[in-house]
C-alpha atoms as a PDB file:
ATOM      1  CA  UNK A   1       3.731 -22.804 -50.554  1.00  0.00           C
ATOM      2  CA  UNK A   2       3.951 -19.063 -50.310  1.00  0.00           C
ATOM      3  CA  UNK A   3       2.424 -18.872 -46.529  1.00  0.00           C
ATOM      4  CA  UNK A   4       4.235 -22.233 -45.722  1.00  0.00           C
ATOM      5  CA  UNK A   5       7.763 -19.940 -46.591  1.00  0.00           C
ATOM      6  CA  UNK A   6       5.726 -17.012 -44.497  1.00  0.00           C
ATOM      7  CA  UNK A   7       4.831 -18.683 -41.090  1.00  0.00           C
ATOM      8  CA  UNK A   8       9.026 -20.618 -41.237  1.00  0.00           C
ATOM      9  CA  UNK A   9      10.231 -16.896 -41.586  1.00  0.00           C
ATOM     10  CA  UNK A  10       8.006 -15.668 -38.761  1.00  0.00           C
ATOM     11  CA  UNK A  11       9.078 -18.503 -36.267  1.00  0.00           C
ATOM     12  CA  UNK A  12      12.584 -18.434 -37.163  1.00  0.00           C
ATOM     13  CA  UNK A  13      12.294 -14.545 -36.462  1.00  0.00           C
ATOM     14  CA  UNK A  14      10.617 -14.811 -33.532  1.00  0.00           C
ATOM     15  CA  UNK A  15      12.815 -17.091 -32.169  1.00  0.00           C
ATOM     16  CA  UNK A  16      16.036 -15.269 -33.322  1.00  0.00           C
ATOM     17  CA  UNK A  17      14.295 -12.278 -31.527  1.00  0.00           C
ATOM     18  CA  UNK A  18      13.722 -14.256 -28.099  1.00  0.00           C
ATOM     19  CA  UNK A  19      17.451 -14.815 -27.827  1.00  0.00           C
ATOM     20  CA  UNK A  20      18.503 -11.569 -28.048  1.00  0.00           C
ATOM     21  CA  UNK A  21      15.732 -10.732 -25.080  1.00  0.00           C
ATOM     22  CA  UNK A  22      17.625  -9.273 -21.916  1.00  0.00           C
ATOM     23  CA  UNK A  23      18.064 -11.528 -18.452  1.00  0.00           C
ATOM     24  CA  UNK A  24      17.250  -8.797 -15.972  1.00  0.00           C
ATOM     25  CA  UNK A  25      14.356  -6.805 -14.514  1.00  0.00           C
ATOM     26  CA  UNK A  26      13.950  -3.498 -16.297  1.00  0.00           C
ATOM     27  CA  UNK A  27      11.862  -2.024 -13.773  1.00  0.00           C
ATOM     28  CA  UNK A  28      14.867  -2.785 -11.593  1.00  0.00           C
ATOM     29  CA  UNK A  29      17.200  -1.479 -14.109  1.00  0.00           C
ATOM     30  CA  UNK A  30      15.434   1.810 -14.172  1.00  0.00           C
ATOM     31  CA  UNK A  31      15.678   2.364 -11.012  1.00  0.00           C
ATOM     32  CA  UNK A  32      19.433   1.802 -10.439  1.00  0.00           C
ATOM     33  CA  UNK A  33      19.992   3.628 -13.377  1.00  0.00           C
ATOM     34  CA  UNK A  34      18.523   6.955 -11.958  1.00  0.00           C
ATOM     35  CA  UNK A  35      21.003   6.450  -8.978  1.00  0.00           C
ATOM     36  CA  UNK A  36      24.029   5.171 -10.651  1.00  0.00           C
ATOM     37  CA  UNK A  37      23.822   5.768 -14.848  1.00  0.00           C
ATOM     38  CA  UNK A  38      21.744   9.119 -15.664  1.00  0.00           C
ATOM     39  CA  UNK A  39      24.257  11.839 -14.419  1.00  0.00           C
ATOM     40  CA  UNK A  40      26.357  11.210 -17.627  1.00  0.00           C
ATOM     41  CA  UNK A  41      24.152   8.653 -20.023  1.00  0.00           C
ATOM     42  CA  UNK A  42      20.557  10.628 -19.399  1.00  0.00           C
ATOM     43  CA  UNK A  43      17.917   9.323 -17.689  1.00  0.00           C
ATOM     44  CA  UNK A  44      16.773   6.347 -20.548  1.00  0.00           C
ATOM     45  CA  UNK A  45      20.409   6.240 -21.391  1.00  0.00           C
ATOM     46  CA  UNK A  46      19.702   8.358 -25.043  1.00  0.00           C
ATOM     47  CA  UNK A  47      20.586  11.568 -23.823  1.00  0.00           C
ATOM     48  CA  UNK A  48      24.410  11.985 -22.458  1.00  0.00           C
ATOM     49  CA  UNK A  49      25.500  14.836 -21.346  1.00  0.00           C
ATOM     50  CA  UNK A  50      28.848  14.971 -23.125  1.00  0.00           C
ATOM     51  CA  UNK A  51      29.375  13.998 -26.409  1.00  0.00           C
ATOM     52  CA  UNK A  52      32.658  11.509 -24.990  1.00  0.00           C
ATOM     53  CA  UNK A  53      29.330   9.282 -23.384  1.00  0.00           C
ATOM     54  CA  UNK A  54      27.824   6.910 -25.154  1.00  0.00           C
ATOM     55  CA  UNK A  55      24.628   6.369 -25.856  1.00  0.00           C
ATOM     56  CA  UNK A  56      23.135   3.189 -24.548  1.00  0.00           C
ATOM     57  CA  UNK A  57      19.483   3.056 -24.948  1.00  0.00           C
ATOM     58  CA  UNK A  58      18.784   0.267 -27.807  1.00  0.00           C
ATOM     59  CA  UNK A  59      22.438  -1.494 -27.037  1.00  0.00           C
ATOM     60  CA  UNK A  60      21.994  -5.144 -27.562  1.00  0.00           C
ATOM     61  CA  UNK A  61      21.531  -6.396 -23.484  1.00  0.00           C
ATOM     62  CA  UNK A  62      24.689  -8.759 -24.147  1.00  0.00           C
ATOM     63  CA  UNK A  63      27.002  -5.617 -25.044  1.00  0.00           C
ATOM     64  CA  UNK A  64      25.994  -3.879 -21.968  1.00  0.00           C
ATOM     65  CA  UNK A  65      26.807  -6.831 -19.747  1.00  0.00           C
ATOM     66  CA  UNK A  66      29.743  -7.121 -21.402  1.00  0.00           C
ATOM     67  CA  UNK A  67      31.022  -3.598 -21.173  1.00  0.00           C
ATOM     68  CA  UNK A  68      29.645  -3.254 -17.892  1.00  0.00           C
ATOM     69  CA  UNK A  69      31.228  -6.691 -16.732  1.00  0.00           C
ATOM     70  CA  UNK A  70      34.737  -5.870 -18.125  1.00  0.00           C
ATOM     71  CA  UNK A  71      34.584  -2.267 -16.444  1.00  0.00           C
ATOM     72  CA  UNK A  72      33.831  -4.004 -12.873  1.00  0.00           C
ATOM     73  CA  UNK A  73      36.654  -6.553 -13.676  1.00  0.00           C
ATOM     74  CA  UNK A  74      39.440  -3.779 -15.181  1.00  0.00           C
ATOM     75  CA  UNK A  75      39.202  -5.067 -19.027  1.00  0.00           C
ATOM     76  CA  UNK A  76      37.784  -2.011 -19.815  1.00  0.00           C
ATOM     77  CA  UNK A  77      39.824   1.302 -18.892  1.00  0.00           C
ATOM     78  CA  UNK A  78      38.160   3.730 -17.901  1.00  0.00           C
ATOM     79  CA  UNK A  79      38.572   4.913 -14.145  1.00  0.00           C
ATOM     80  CA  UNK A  80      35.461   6.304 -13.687  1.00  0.00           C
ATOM     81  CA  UNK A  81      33.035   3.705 -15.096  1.00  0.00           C
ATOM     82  CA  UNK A  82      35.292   1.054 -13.325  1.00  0.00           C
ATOM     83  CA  UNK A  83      34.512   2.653  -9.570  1.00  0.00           C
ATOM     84  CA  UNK A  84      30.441   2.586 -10.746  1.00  0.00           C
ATOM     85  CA  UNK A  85      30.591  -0.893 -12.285  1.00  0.00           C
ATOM     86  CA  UNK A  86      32.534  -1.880  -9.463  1.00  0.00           C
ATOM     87  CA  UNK A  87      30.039  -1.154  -7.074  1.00  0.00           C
ATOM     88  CA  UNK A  88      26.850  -3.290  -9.314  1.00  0.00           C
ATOM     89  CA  UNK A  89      25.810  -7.130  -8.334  1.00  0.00           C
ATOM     90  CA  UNK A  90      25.987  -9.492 -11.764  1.00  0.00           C
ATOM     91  CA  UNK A  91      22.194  -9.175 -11.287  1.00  0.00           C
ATOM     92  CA  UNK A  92      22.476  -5.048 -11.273  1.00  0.00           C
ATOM     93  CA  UNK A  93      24.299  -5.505 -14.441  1.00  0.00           C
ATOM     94  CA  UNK A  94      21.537  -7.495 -16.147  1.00  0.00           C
ATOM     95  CA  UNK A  95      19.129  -5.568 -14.796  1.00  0.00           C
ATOM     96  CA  UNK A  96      20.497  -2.590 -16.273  1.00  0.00           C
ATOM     97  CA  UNK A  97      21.102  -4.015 -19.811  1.00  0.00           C
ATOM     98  CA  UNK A  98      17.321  -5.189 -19.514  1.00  0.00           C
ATOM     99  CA  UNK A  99      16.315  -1.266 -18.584  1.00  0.00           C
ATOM    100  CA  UNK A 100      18.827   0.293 -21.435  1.00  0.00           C
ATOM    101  CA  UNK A 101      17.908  -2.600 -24.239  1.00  0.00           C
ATOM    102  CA  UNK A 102      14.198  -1.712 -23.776  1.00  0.00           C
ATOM    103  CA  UNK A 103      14.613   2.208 -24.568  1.00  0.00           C
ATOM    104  CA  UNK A 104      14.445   3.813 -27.728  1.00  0.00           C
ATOM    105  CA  UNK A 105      17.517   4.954 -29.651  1.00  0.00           C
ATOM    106  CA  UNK A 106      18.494   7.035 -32.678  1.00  0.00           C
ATOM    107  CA  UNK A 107      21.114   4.511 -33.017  1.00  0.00           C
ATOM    108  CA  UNK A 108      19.251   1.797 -35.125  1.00  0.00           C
ATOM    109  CA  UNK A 109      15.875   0.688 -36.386  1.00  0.00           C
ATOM    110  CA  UNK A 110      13.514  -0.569 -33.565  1.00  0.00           C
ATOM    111  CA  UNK A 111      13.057  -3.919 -32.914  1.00  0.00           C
END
């Protein structure tokens, strides 16, 4: 009974984990991210340079597209992230959260 309650916990996790997985292309991500993101978030988004930017390697991929969306649309104030978000495709925007949900952060355990 004990590996029957074992293997339900280990697909139920798995398949909570799967849903949380981010839409876009990392690779992408990354490399929009060095022209767009690292000035103020660092390079794999866990570095900022001032202590006013947040850090957004490890963000759940569904925040991030939901910041980033909201910036782009003006639900989020904040002139200068509104004239970079305003400039990113929905599919820049995923492919970011994909690139900054896949990095390693002091913010929370690891996944």
């Amino acid at each position: 009974m004990m590996r029957f309650s074992a293997l339900i916990f280990t697909l139920v996790a798995f398949s909570v984990s799967s849903a949380i997985e981010a839409k876009g292309n990392a690779a992408k991500g990354k490399e929009k991210a060095a022209q767009v993101c690292a000035a103020c978030h660092g390079a794999d988004g866990a570095k900022p340079v001032a202590p006013e930017n947040p850090i957004l390697a490890g963000q759940y991929p569904d925040y991030l597209v939901k910041a980033l969306s909201d910036y782009k649309s003006g639900k989020r104030a904040n002139p200068i992230m509104k004239a970079f978000a305003g400039q990113l495709s929905k599919e820049d925007i995923e492919d970011l959260a994909a690139w900054f949900s896949s990095q390693k952060s002091s913010l929370h355990f690891q996944r």
